[in-house]
N, C-alpha and C. Protein backbone atom coordinates (compact mmCIF):
# COMPACT_ATOMS: atom_id res chain seq x y z
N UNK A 1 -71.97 71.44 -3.23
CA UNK A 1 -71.69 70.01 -3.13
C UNK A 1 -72.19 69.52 -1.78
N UNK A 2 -72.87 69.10 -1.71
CA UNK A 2 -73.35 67.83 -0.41
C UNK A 2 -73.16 66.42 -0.85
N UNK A 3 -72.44 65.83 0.87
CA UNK A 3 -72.29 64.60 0.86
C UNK A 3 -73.27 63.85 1.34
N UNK A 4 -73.42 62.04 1.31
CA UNK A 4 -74.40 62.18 2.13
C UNK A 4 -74.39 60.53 2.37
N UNK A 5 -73.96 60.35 3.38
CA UNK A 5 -72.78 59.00 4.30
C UNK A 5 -73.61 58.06 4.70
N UNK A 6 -74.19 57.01 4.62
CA UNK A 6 -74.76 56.19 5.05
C UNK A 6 -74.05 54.59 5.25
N UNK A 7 -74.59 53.73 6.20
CA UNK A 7 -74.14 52.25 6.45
C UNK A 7 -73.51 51.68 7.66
N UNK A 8 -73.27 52.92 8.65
CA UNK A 8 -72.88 53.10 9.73
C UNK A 8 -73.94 52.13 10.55
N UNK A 9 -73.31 51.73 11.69
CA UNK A 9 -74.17 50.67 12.68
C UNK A 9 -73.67 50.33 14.23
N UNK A 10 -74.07 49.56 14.58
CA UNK A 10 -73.71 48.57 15.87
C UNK A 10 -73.14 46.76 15.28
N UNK A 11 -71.96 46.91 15.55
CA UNK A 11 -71.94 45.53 15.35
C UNK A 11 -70.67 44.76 16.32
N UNK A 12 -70.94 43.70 16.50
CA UNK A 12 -70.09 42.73 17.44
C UNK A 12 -68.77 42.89 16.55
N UNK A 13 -67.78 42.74 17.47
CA UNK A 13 -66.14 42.64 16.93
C UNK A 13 -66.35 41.09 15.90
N UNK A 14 -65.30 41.45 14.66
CA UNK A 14 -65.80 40.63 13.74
C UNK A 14 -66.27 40.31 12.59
N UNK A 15 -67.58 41.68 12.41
CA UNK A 15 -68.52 41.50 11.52
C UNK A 15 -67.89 42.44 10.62
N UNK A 16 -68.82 42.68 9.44
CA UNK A 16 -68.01 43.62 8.37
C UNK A 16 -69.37 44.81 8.40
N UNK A 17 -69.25 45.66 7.98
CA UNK A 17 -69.93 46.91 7.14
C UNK A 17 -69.41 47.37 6.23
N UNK A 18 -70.38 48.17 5.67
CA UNK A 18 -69.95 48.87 4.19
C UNK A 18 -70.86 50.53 4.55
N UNK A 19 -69.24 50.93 4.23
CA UNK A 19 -70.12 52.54 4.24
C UNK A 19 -70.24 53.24 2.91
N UNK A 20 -71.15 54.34 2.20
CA UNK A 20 -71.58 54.55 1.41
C UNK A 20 -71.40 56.42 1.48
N UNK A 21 -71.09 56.73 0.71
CA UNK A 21 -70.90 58.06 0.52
C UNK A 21 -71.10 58.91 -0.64
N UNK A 22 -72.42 59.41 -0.89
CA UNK A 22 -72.30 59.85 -2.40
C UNK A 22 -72.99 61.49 -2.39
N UNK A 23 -71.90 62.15 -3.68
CA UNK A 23 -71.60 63.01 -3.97
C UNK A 23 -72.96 63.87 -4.79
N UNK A 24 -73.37 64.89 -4.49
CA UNK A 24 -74.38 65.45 -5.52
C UNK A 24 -73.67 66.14 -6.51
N UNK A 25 -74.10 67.15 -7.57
CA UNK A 25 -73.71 67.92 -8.36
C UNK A 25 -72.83 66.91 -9.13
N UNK A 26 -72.36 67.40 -10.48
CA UNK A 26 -71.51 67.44 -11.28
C UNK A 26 -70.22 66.51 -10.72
N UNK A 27 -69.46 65.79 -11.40
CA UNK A 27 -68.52 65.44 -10.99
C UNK A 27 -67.06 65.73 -11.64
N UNK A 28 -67.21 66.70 -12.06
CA UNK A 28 -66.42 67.88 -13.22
C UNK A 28 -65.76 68.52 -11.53
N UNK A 29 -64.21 68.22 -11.71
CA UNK A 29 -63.52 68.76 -10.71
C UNK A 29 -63.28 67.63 -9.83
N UNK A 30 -63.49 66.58 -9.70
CA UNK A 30 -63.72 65.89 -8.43
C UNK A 30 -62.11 65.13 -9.10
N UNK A 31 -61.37 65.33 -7.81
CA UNK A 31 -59.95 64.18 -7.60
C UNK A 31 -59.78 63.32 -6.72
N UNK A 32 -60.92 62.97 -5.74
CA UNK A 32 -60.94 62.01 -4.97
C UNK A 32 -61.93 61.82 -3.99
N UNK A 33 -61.87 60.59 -3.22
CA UNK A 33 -63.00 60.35 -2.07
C UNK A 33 -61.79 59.93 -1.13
N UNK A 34 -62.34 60.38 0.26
CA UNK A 34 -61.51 59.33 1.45
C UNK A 34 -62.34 59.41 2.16
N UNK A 35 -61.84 58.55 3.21
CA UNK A 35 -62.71 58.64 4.73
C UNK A 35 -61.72 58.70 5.60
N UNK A 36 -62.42 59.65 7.04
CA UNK A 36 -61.97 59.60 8.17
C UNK A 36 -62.50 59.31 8.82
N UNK A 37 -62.33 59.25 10.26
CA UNK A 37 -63.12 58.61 11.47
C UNK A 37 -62.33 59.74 12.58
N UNK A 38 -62.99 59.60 13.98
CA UNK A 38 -62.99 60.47 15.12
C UNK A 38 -63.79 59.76 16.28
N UNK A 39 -62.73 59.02 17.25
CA UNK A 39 -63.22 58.58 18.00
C UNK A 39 -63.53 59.41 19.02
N UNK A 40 -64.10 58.99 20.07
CA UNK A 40 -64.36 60.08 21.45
C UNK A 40 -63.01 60.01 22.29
N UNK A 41 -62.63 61.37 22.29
CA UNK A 41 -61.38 62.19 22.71
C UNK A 41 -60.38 62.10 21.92
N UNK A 42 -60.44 61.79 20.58
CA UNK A 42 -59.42 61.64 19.55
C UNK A 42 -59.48 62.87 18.96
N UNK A 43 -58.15 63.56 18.08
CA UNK A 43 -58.19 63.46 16.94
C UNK A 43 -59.09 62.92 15.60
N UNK A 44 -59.58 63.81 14.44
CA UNK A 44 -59.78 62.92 13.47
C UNK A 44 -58.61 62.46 12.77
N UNK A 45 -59.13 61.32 11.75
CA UNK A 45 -57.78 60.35 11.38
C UNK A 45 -57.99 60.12 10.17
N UNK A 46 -56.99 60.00 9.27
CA UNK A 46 -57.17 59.23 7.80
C UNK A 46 -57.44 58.31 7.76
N UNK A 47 -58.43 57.48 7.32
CA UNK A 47 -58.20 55.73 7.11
C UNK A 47 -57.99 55.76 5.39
N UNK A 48 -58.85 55.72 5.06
CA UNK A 48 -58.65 55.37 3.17
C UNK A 48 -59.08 56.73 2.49
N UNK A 49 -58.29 56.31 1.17
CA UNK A 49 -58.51 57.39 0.09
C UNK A 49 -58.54 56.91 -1.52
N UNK A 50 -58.94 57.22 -2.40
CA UNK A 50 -59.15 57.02 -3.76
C UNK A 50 -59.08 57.84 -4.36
N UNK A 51 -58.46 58.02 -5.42
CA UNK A 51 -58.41 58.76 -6.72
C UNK A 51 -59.85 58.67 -7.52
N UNK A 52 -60.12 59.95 -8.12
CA UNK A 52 -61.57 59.67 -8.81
C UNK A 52 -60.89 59.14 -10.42
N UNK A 53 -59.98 59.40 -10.89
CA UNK A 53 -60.00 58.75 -12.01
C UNK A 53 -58.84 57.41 -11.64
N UNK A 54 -58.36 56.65 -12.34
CA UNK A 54 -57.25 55.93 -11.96
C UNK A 54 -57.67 54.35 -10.63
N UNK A 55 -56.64 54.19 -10.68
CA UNK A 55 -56.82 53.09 -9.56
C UNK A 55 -56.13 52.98 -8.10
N UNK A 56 -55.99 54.62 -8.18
CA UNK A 56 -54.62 54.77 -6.60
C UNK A 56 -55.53 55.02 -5.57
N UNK A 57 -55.22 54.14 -4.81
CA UNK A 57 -56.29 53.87 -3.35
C UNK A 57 -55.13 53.74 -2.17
N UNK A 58 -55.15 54.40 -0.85
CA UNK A 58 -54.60 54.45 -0.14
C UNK A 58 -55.31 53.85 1.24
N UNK A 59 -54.59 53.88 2.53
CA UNK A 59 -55.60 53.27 3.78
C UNK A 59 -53.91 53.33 4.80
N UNK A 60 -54.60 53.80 6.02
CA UNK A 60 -54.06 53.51 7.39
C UNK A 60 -53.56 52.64 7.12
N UNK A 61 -52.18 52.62 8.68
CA UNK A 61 -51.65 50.91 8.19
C UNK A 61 -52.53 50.01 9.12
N UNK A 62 -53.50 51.04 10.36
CA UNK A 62 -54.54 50.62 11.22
C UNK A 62 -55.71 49.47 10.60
N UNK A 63 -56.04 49.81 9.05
CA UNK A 63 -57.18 49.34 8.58
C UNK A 63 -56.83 48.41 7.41
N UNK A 64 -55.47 48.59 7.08
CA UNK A 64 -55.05 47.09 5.46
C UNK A 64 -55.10 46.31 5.80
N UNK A 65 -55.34 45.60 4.99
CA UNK A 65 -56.04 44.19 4.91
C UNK A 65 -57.35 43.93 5.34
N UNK A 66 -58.07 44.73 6.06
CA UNK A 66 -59.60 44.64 6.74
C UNK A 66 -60.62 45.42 5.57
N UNK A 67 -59.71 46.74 5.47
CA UNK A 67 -60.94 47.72 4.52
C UNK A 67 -60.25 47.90 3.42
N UNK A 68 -61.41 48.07 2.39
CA UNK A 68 -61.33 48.20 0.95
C UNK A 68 -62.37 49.29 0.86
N UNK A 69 -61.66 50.59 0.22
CA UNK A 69 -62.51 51.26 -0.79
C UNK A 69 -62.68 51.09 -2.41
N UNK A 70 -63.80 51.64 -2.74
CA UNK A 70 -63.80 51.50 -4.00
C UNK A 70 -65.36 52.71 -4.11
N UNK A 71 -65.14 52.55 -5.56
CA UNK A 71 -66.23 53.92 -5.98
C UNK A 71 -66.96 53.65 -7.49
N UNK A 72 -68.27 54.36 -7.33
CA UNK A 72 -68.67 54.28 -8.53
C UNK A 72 -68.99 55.45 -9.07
N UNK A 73 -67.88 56.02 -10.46
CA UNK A 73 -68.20 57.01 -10.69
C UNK A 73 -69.39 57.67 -11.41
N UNK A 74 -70.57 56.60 -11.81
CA UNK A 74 -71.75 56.83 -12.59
C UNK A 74 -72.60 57.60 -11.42
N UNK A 75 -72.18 56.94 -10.04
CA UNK A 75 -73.17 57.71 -8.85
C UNK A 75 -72.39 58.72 -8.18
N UNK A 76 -71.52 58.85 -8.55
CA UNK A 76 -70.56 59.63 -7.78
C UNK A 76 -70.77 59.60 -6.36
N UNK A 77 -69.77 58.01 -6.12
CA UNK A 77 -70.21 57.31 -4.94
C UNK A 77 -69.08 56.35 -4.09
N UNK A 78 -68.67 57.08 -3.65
CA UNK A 78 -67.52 56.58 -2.78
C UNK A 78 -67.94 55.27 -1.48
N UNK A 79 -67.13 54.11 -1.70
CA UNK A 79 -67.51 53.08 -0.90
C UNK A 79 -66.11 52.52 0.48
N UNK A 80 -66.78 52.12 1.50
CA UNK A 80 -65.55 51.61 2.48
C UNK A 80 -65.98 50.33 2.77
N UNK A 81 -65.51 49.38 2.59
CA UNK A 81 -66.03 47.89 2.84
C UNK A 81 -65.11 47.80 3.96
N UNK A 82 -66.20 47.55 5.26
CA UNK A 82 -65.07 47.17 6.55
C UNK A 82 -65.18 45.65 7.15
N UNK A 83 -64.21 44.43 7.15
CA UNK A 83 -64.35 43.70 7.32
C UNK A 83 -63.52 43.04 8.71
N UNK A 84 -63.82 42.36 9.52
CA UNK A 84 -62.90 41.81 10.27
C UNK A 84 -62.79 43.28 11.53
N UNK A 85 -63.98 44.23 11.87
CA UNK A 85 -63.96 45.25 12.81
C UNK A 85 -63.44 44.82 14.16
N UNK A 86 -63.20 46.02 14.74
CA UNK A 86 -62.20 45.56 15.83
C UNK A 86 -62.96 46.75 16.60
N UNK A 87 -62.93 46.68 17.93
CA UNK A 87 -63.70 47.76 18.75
C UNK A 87 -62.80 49.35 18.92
N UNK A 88 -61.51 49.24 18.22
CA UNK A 88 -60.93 50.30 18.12
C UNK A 88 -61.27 50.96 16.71
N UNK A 89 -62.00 50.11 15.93
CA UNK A 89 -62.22 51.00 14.77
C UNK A 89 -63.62 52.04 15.35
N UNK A 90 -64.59 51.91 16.70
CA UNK A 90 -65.06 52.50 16.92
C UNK A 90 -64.91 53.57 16.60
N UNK A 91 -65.69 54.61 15.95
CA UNK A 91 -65.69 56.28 15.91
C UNK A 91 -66.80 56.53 14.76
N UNK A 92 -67.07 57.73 14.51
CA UNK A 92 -67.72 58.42 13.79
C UNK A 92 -67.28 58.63 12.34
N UNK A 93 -67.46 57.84 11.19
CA UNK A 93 -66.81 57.95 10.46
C UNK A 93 -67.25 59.05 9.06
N UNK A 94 -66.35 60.08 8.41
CA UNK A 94 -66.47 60.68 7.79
C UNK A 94 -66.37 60.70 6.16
N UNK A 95 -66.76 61.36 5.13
CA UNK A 95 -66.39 61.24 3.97
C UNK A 95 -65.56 62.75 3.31
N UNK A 96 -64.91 62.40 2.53
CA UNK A 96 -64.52 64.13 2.00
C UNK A 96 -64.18 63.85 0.63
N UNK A 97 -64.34 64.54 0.17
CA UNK A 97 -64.20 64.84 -1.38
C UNK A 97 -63.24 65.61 -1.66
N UNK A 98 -62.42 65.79 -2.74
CA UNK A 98 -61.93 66.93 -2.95
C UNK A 98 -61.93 67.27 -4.92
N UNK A 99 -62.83 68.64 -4.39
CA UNK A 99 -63.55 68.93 -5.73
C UNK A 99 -62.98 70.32 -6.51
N UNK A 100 -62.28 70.19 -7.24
CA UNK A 100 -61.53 71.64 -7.71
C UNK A 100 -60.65 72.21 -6.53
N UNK A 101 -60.20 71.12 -6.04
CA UNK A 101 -58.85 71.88 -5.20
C UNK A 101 -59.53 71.76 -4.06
N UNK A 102 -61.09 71.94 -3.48
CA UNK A 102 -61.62 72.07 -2.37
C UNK A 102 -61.83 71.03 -1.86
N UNK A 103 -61.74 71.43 -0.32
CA UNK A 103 -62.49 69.88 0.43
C UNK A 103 -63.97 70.17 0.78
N UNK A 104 -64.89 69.39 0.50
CA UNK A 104 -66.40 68.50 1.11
C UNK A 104 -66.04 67.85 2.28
N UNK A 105 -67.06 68.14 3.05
CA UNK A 105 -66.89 67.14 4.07
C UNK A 105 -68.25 66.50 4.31
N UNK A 106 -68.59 65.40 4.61
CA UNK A 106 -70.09 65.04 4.79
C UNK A 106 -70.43 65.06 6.47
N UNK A 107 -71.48 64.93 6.93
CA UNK A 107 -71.44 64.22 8.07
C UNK A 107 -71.11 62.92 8.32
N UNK A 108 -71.02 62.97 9.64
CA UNK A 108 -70.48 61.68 9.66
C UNK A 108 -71.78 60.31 10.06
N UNK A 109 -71.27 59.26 10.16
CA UNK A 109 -72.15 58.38 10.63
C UNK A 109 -71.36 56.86 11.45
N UNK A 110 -72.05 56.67 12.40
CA UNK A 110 -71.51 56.30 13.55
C UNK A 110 -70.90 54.86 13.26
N UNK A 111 -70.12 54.54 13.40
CA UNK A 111 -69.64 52.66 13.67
C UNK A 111 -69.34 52.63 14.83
N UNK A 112 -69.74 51.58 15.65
CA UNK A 112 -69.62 50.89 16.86
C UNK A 112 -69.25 49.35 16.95
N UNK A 113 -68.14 49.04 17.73
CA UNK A 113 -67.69 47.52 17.50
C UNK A 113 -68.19 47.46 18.85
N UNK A 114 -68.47 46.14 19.10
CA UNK A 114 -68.47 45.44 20.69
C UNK A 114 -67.69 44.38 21.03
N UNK A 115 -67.15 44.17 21.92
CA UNK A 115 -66.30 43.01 21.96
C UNK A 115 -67.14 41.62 22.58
């Protein structure tokens, strides 16, 4: 299984992005997408999560109301719509899968807010 994370950027406090995360192989086994993030000298962190079948979507209480995931399971393609960024959402943000019990992890790809 490889992930493979794209949509990451530079943007002024404010603006929105959308990050993109999609899954190769088979999607036989797969129970979910989330993302994390890891700022510099942090911890990594949960922000959102999704169920691959169903409609149960979870998120930080850092990021509700700003970000929305959602997914398309024809691409096996996990999405983070970030709106209303704040320079603390700064960090490196991650994707993970969890596929037959296992976790994927993708690389990550960078978000940067500016104030």
């Amino acid at each position: 299984v490889q992930l493979q994370a794209s949509g990451g950027g530079s943007v002024l406090a404010g603006a929105s992005l959308r990050l993109s995360c999609a899954a190769t192989g088979s999607p036989a086994g797969l129970a979910g997408m989330a993302w994390f993030r890891q700022a510099p000298g942090k911890d990594r962190e949960f922000v959102s999560a999704i169920t691959w079948f169903g409609l149960s979507t979870y998120y930080a209480d850092s990021v509700k109301g700003r970000f929305a995931i959602s997914r398309d399971n024809a691409k096996n393609t996990v999405y983070l719509q970030m709106n209303n960024l704040k320079p603390e959402d700064t960090a490196v943000y991650y994707c993970k899968i969890v596929k037959f019990a296992k976790d994927y992890w993708g690389k990550g790809t960078q978000v940067t807010v500016s104030s």
